[in-house]
PDB file of N, CA and C in Angstrom:
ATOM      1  N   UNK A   1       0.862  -1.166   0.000  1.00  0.00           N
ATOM      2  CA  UNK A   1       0.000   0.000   0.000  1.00  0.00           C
ATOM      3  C   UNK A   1       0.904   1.224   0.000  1.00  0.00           C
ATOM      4  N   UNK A   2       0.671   1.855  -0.636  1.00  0.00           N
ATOM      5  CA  UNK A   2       1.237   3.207  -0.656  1.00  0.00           C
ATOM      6  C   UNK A   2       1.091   4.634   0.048  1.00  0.00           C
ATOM      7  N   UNK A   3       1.454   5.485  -0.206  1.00  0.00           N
ATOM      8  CA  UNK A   3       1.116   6.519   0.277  1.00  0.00           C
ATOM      9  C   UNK A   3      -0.275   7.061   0.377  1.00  0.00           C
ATOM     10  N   UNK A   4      -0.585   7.122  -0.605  1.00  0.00           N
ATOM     11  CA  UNK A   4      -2.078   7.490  -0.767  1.00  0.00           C
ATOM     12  C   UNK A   4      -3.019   6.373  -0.334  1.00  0.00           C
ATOM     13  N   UNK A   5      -2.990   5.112  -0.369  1.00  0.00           N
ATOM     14  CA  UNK A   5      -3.656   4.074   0.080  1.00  0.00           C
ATOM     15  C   UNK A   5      -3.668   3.933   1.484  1.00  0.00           C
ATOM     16  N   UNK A   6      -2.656   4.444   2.413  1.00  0.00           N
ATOM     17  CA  UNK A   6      -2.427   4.979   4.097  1.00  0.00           C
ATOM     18  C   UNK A   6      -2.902   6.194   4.223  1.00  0.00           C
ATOM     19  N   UNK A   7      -3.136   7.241   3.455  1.00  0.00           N
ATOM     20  CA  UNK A   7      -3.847   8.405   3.509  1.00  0.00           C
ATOM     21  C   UNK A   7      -5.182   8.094   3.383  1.00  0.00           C
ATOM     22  N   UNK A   8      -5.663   7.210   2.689  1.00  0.00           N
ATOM     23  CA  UNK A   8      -6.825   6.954   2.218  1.00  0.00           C
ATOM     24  C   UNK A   8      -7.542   6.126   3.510  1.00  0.00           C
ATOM     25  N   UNK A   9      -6.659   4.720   4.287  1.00  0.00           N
ATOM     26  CA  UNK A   9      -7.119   4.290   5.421  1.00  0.00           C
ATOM     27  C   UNK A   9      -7.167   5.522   6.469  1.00  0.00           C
ATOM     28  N   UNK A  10      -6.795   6.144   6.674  1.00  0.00           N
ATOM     29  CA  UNK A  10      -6.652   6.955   7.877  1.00  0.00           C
ATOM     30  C   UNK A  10      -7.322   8.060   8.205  1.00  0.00           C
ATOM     31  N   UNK A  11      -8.217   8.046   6.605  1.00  0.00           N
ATOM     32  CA  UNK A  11      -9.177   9.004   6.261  1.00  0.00           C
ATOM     33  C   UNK A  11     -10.428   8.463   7.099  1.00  0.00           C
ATOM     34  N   UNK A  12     -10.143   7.435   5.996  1.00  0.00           N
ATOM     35  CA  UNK A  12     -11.574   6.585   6.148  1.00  0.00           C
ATOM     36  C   UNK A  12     -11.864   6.250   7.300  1.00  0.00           C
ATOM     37  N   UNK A  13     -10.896   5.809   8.490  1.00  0.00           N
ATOM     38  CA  UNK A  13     -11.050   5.374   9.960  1.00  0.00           C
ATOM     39  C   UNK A  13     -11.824   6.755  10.328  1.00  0.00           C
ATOM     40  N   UNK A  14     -10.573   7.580  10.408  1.00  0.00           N
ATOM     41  CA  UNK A  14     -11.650   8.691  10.971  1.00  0.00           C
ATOM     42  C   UNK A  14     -12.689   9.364  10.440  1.00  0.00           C
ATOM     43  N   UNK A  15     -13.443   9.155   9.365  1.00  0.00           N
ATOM     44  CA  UNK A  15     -15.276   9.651   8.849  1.00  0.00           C
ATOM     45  C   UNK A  15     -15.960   8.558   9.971  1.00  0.00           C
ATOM     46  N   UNK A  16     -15.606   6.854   9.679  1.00  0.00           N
ATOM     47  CA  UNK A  16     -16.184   6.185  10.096  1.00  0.00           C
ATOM     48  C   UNK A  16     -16.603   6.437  11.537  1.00  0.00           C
ATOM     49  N   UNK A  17     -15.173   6.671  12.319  1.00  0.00           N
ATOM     50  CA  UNK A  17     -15.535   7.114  13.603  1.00  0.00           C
ATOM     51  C   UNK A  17     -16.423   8.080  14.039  1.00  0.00           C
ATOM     52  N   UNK A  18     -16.171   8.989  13.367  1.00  0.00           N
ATOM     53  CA  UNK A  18     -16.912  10.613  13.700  1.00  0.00           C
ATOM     54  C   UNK A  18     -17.903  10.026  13.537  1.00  0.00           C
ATOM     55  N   UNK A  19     -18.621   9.517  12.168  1.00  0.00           N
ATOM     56  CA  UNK A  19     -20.222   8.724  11.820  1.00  0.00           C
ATOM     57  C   UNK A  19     -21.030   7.920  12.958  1.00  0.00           C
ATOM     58  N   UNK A  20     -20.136   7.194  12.872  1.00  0.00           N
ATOM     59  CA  UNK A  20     -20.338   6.072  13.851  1.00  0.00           C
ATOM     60  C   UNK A  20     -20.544   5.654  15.176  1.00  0.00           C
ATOM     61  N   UNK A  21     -19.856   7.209  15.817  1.00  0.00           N
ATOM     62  CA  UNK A  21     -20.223   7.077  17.083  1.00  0.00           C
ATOM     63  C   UNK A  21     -21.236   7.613  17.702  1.00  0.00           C
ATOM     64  N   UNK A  22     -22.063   8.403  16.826  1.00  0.00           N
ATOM     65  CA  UNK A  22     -23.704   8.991  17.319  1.00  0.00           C
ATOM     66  C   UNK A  22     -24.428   7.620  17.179  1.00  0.00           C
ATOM     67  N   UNK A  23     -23.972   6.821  15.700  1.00  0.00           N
ATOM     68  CA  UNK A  23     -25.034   5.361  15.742  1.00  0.00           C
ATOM     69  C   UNK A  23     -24.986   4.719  16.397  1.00  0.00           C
ATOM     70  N   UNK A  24     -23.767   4.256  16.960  1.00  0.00           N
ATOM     71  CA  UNK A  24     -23.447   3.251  18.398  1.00  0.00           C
ATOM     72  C   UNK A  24     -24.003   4.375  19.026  1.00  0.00           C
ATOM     73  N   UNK A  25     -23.599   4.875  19.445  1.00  0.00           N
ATOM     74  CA  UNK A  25     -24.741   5.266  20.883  1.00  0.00           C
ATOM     75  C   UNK A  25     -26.004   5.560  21.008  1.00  0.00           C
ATOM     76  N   UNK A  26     -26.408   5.824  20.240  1.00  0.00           N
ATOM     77  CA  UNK A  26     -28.240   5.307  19.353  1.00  0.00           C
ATOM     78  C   UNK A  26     -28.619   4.078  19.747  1.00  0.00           C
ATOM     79  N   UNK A  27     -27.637   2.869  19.383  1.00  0.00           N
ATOM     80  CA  UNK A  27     -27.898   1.633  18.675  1.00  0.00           C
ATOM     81  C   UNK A  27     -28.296   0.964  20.256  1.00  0.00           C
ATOM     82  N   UNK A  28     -27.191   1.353  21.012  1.00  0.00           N
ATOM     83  CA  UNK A  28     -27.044   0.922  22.573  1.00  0.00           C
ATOM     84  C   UNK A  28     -27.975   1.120  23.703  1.00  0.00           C
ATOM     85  N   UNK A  29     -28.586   2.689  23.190  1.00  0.00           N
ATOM     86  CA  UNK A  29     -29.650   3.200  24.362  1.00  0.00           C
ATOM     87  C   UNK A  29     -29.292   4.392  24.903  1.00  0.00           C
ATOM     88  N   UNK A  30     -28.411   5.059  24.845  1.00  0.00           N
ATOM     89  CA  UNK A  30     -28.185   6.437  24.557  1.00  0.00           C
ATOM     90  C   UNK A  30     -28.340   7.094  23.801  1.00  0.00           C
ATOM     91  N   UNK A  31     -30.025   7.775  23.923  1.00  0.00           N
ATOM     92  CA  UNK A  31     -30.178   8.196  22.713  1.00  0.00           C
ATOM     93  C   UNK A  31     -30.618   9.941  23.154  1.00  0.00           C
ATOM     94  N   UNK A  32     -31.054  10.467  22.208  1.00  0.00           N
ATOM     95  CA  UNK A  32     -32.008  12.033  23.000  1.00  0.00           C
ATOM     96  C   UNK A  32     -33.165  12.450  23.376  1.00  0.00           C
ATOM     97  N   UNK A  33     -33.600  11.743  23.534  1.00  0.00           N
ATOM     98  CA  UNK A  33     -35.210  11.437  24.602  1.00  0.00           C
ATOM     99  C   UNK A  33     -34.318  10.690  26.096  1.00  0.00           C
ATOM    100  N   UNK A  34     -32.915  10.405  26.128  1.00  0.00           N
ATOM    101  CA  UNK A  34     -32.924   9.905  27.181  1.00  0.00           C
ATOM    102  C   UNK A  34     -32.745   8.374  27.197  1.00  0.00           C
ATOM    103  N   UNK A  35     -32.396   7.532  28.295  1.00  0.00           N
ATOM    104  CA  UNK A  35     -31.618   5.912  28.264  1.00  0.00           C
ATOM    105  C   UNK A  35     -32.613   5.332  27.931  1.00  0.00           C
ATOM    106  N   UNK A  36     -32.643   4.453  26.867  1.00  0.00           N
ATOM    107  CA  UNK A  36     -34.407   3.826  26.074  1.00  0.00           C
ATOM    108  C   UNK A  36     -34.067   2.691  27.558  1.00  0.00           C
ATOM    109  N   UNK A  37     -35.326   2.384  27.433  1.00  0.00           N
ATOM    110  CA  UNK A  37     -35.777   0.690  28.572  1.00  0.00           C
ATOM    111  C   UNK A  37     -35.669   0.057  28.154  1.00  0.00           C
ATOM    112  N   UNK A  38     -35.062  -1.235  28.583  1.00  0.00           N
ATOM    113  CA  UNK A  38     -34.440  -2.326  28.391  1.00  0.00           C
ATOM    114  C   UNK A  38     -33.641  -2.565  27.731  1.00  0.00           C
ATOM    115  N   UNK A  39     -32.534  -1.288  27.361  1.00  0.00           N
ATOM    116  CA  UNK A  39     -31.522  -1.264  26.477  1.00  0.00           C
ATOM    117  C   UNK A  39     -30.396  -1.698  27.354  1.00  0.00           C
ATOM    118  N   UNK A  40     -28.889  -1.692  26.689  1.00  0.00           N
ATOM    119  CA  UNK A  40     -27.780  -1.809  27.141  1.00  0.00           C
ATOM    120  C   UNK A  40     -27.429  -0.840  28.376  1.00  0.00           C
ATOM    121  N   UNK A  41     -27.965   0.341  27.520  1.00  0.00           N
ATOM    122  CA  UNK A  41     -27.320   1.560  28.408  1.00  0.00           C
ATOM    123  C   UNK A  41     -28.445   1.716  30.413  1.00  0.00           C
ATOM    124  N   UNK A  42     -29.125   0.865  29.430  1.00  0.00           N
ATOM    125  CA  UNK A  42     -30.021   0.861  30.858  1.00  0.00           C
ATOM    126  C   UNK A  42     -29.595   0.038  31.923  1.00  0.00           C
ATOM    127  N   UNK A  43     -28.780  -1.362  31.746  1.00  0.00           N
ATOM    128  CA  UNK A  43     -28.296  -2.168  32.137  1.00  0.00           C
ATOM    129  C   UNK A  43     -27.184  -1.142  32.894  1.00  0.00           C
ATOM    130  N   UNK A  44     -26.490  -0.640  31.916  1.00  0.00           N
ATOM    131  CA  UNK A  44     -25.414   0.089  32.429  1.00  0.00           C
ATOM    132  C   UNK A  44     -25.308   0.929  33.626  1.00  0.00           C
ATOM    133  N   UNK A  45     -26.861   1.745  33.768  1.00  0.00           N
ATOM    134  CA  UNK A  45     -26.943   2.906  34.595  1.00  0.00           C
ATOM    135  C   UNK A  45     -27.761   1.929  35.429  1.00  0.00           C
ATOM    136  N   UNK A  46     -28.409   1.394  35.595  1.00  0.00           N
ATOM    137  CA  UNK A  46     -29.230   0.492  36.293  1.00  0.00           C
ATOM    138  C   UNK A  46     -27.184   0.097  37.071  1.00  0.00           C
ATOM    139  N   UNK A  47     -26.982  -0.566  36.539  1.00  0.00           N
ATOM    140  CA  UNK A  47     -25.680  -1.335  37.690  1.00  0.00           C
ATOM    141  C   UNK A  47     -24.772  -0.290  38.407  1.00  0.00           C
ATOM    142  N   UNK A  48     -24.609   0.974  37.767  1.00  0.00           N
ATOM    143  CA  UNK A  48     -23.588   2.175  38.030  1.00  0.00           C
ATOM    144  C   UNK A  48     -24.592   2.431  39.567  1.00  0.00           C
ATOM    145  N   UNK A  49     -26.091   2.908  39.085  1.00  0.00           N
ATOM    146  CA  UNK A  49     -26.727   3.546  40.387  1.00  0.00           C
ATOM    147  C   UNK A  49     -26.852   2.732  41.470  1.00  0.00           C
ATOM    148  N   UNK A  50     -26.847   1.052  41.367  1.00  0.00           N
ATOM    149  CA  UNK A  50     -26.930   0.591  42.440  1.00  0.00           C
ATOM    150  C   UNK A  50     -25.476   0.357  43.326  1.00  0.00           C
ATOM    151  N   UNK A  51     -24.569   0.374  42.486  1.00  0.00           N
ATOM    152  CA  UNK A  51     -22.851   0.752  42.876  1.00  0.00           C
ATOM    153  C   UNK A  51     -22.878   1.685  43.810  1.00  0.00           C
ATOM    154  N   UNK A  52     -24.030   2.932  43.699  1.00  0.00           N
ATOM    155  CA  UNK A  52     -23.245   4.098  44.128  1.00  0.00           C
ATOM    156  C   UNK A  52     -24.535   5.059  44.930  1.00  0.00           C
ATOM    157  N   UNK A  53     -25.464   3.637  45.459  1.00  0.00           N
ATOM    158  CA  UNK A  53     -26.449   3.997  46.478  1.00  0.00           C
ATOM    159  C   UNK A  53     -28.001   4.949  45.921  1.00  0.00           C
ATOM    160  N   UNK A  54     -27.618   4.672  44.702  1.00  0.00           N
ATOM    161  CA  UNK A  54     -29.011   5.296  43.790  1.00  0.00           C
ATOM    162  C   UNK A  54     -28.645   6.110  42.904  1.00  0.00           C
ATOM    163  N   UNK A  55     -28.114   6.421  42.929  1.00  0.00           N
ATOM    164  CA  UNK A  55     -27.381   7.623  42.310  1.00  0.00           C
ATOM    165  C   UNK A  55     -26.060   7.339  41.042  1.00  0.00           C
ATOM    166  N   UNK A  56     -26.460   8.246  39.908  1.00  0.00           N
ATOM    167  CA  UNK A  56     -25.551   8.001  38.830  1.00  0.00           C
ATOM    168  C   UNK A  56     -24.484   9.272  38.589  1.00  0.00           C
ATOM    169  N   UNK A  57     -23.550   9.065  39.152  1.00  0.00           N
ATOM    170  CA  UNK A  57     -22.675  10.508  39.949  1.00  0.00           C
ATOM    171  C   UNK A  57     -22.246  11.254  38.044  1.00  0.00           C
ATOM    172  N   UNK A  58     -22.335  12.687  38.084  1.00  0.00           N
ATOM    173  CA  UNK A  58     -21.912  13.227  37.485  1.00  0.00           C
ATOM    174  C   UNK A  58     -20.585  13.125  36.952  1.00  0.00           C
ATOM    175  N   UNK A  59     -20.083  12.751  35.607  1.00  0.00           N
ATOM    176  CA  UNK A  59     -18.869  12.478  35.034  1.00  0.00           C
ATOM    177  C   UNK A  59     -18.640  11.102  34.736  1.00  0.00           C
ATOM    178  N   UNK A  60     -19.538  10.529  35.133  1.00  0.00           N
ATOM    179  CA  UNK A  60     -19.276   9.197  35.440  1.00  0.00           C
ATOM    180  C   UNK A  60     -19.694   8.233  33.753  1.00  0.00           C
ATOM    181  N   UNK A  61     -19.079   7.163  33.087  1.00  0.00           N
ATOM    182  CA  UNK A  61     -18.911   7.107  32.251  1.00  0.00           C
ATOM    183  C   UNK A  61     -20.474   6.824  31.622  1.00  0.00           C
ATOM    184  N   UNK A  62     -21.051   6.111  32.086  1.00  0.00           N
ATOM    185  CA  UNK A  62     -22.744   6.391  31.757  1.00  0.00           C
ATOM    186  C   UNK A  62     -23.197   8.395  31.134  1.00  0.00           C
ATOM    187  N   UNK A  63     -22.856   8.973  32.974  1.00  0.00           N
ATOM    188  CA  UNK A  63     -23.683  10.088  32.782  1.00  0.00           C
ATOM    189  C   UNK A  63     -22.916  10.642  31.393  1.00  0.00           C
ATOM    190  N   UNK A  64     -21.232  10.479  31.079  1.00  0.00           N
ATOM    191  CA  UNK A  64     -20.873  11.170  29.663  1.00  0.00           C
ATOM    192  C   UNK A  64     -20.972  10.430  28.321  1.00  0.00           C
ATOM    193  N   UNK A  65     -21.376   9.411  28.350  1.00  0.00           N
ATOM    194  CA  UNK A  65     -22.154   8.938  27.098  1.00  0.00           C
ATOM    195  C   UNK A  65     -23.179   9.220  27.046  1.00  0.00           C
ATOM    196  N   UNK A  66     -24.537   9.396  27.653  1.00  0.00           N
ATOM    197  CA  UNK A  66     -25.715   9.767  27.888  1.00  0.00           C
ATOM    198  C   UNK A  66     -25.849  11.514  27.538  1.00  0.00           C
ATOM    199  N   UNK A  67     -25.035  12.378  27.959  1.00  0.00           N
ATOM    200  CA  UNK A  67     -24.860  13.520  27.357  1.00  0.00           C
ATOM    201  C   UNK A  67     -23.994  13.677  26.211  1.00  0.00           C
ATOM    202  N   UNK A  68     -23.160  12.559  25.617  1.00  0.00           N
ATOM    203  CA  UNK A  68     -23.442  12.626  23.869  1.00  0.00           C
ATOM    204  C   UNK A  68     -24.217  11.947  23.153  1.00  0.00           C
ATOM    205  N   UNK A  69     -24.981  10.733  23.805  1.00  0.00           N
ATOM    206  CA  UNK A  69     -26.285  10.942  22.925  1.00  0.00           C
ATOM    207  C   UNK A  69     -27.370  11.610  22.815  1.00  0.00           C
ATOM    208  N   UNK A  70     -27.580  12.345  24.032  1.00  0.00           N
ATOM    209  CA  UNK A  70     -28.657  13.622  23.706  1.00  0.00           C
ATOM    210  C   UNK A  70     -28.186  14.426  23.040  1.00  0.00           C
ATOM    211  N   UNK A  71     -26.496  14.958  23.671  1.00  0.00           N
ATOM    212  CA  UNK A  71     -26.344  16.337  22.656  1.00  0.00           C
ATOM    213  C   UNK A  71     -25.634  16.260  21.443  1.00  0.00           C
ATOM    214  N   UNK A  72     -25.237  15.082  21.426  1.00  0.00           N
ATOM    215  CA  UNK A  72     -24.272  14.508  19.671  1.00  0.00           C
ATOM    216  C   UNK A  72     -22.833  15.128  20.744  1.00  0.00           C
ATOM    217  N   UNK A  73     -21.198  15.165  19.886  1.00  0.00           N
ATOM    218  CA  UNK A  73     -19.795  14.642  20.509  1.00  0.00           C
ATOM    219  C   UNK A  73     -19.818  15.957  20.307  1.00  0.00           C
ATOM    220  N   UNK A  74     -19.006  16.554  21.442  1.00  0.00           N
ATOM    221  CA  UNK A  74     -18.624  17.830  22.050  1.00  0.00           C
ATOM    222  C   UNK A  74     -17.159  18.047  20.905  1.00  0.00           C
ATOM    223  N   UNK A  75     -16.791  19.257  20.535  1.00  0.00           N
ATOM    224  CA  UNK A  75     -15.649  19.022  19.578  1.00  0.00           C
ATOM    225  C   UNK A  75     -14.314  18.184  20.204  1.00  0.00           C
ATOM    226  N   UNK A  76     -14.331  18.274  21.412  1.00  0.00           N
ATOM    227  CA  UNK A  76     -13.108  17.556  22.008  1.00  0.00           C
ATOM    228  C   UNK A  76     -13.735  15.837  21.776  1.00  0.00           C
ATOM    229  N   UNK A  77     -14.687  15.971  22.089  1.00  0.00           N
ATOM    230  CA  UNK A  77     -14.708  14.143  21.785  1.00  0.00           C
ATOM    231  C   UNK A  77     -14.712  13.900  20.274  1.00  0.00           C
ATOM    232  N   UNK A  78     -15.171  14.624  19.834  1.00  0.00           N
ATOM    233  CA  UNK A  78     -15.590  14.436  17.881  1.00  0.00           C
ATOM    234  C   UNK A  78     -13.840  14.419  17.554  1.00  0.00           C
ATOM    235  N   UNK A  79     -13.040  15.195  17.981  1.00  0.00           N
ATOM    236  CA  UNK A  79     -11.724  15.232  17.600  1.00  0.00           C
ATOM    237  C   UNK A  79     -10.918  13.612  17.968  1.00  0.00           C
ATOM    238  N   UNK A  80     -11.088  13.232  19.672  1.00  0.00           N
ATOM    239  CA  UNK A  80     -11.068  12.276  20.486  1.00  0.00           C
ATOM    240  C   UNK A  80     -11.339  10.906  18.744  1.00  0.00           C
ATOM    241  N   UNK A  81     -12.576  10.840  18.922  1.00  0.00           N
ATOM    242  CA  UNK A  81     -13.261   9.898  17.901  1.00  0.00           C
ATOM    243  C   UNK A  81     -12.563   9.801  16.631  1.00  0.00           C
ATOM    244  N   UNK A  82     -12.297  10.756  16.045  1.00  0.00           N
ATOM    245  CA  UNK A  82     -11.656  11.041  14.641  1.00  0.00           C
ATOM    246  C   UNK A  82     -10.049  10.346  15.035  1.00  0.00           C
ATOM    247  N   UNK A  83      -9.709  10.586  16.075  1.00  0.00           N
ATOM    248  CA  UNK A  83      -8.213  10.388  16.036  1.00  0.00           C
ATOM    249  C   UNK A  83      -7.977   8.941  16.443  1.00  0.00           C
ATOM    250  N   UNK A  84      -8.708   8.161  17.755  1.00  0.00           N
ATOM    251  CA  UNK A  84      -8.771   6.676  17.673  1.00  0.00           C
ATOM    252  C   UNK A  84      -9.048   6.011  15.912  1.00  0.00           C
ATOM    253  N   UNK A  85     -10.221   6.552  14.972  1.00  0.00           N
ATOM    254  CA  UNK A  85     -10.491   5.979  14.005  1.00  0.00           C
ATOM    255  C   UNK A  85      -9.275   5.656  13.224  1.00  0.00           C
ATOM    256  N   UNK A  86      -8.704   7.221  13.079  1.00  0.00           N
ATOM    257  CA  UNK A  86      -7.456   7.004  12.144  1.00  0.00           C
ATOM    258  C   UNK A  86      -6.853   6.447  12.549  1.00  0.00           C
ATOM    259  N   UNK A  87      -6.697   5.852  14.220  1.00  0.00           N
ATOM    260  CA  UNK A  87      -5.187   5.011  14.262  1.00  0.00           C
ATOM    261  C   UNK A  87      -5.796   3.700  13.813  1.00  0.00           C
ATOM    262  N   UNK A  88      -6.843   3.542  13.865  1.00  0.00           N
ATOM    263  CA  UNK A  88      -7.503   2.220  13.672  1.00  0.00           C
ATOM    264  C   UNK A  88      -7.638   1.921  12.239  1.00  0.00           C
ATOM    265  N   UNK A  89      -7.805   3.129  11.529  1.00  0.00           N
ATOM    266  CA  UNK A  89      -7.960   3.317  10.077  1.00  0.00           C
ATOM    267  C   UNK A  89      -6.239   2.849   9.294  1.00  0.00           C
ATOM    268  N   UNK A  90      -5.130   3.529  10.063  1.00  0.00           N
ATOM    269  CA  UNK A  90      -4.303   3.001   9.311  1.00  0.00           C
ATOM    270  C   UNK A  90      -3.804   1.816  10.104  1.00  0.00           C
ATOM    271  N   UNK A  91      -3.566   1.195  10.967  1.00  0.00           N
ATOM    272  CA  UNK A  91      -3.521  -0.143  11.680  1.00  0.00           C
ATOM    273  C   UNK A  91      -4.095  -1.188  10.704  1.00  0.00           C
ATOM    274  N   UNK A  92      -5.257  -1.012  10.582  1.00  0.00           N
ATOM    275  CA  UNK A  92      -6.379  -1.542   9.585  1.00  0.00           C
ATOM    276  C   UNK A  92      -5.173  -1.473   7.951  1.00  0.00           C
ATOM    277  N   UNK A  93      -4.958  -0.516   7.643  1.00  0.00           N
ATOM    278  CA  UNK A  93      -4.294  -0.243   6.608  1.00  0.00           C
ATOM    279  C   UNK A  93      -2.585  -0.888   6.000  1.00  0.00           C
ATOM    280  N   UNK A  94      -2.505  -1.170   7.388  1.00  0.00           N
ATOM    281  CA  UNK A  94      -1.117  -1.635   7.376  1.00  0.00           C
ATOM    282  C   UNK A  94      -1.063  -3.172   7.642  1.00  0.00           C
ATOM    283  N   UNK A  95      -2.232  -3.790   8.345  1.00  0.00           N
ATOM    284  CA  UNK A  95      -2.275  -5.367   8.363  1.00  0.00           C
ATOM    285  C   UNK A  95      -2.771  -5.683   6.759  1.00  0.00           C
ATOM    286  N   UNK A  96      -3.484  -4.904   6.483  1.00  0.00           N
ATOM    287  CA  UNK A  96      -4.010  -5.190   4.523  1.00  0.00           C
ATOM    288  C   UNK A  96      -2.657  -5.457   4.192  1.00  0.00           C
ATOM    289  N   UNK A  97      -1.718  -4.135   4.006  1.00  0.00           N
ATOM    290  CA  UNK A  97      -0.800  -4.064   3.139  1.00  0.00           C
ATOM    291  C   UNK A  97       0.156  -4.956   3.820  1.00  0.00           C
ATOM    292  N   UNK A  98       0.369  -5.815   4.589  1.00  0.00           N
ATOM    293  CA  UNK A  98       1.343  -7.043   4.967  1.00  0.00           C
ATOM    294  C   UNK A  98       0.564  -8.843   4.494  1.00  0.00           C
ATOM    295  N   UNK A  99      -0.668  -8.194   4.674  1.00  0.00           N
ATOM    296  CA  UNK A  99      -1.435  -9.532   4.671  1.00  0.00           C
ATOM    297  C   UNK A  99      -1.111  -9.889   2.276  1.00  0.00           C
ATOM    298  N   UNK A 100      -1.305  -8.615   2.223  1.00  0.00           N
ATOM    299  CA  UNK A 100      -0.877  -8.405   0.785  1.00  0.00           C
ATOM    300  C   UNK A 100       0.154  -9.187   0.035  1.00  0.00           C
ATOM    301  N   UNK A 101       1.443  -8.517   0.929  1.00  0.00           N
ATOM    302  CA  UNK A 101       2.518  -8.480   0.645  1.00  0.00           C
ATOM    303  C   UNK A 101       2.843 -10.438   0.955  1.00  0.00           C
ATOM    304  N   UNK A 102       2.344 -10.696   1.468  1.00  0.00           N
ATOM    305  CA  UNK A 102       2.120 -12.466   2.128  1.00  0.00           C
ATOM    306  C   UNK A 102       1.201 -13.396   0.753  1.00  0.00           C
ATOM    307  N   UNK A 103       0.542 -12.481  -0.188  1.00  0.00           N
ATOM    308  CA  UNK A 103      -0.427 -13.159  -0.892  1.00  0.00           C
ATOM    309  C   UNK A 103       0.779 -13.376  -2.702  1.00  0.00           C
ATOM    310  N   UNK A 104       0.605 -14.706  -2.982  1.00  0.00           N
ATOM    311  CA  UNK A 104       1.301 -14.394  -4.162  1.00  0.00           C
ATOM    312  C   UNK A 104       0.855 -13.615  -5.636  1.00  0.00           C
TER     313      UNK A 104
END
């Protein structure tokens, strides 16, 4: 893979990410009406509040997924998101181009 074909994975990781992470957290139960019932995320805050005597403490990794699926990724997380993708995007990019290089 070349230059442009590692530009091209590293692109692509990070759209996917940025995309992708309002749908996963949609998909899960973090959505903007709030944690759907009988979802994942309900499981989640359901086990966090009984951890912590009823209560789902502010910051806490529930309450900040739950405020990006109501409010969509704050630019620090949208940046956050974009930048895991691309490492994942060219990681992704670089097992191709070995798995390649292995194929006759």
């Amino acid at each position: 893979m070349g230059l442009a074909g590692t530009a091209a994975a590293i692109v692509g990781g990070a759209v996917v990410g940025v995309v992708g992470a309002p749908v996963v957290l949609g998909a899960i139960g973090f959505t903007s009406a709030g944690i759907a019932a009988g979802s994942y995320a309900a499981g989640m805050m359901s086990t966090v509040a009984v951890a912590n005597g009823g209560a789902v403490a502010a910051g806490s990794t529930v309450a900040v997924l739950q405020a990006a699926g109501a409010a969509g990724l704050s630019g620090a997380a949208t940046a956050a998101v974009a930048g895991v993708g691309a490492a994942v995007g060219a990681a992704a990019g670089a097992v191709g181009a070995a798995v390649a290089g292995w194929l006759p």
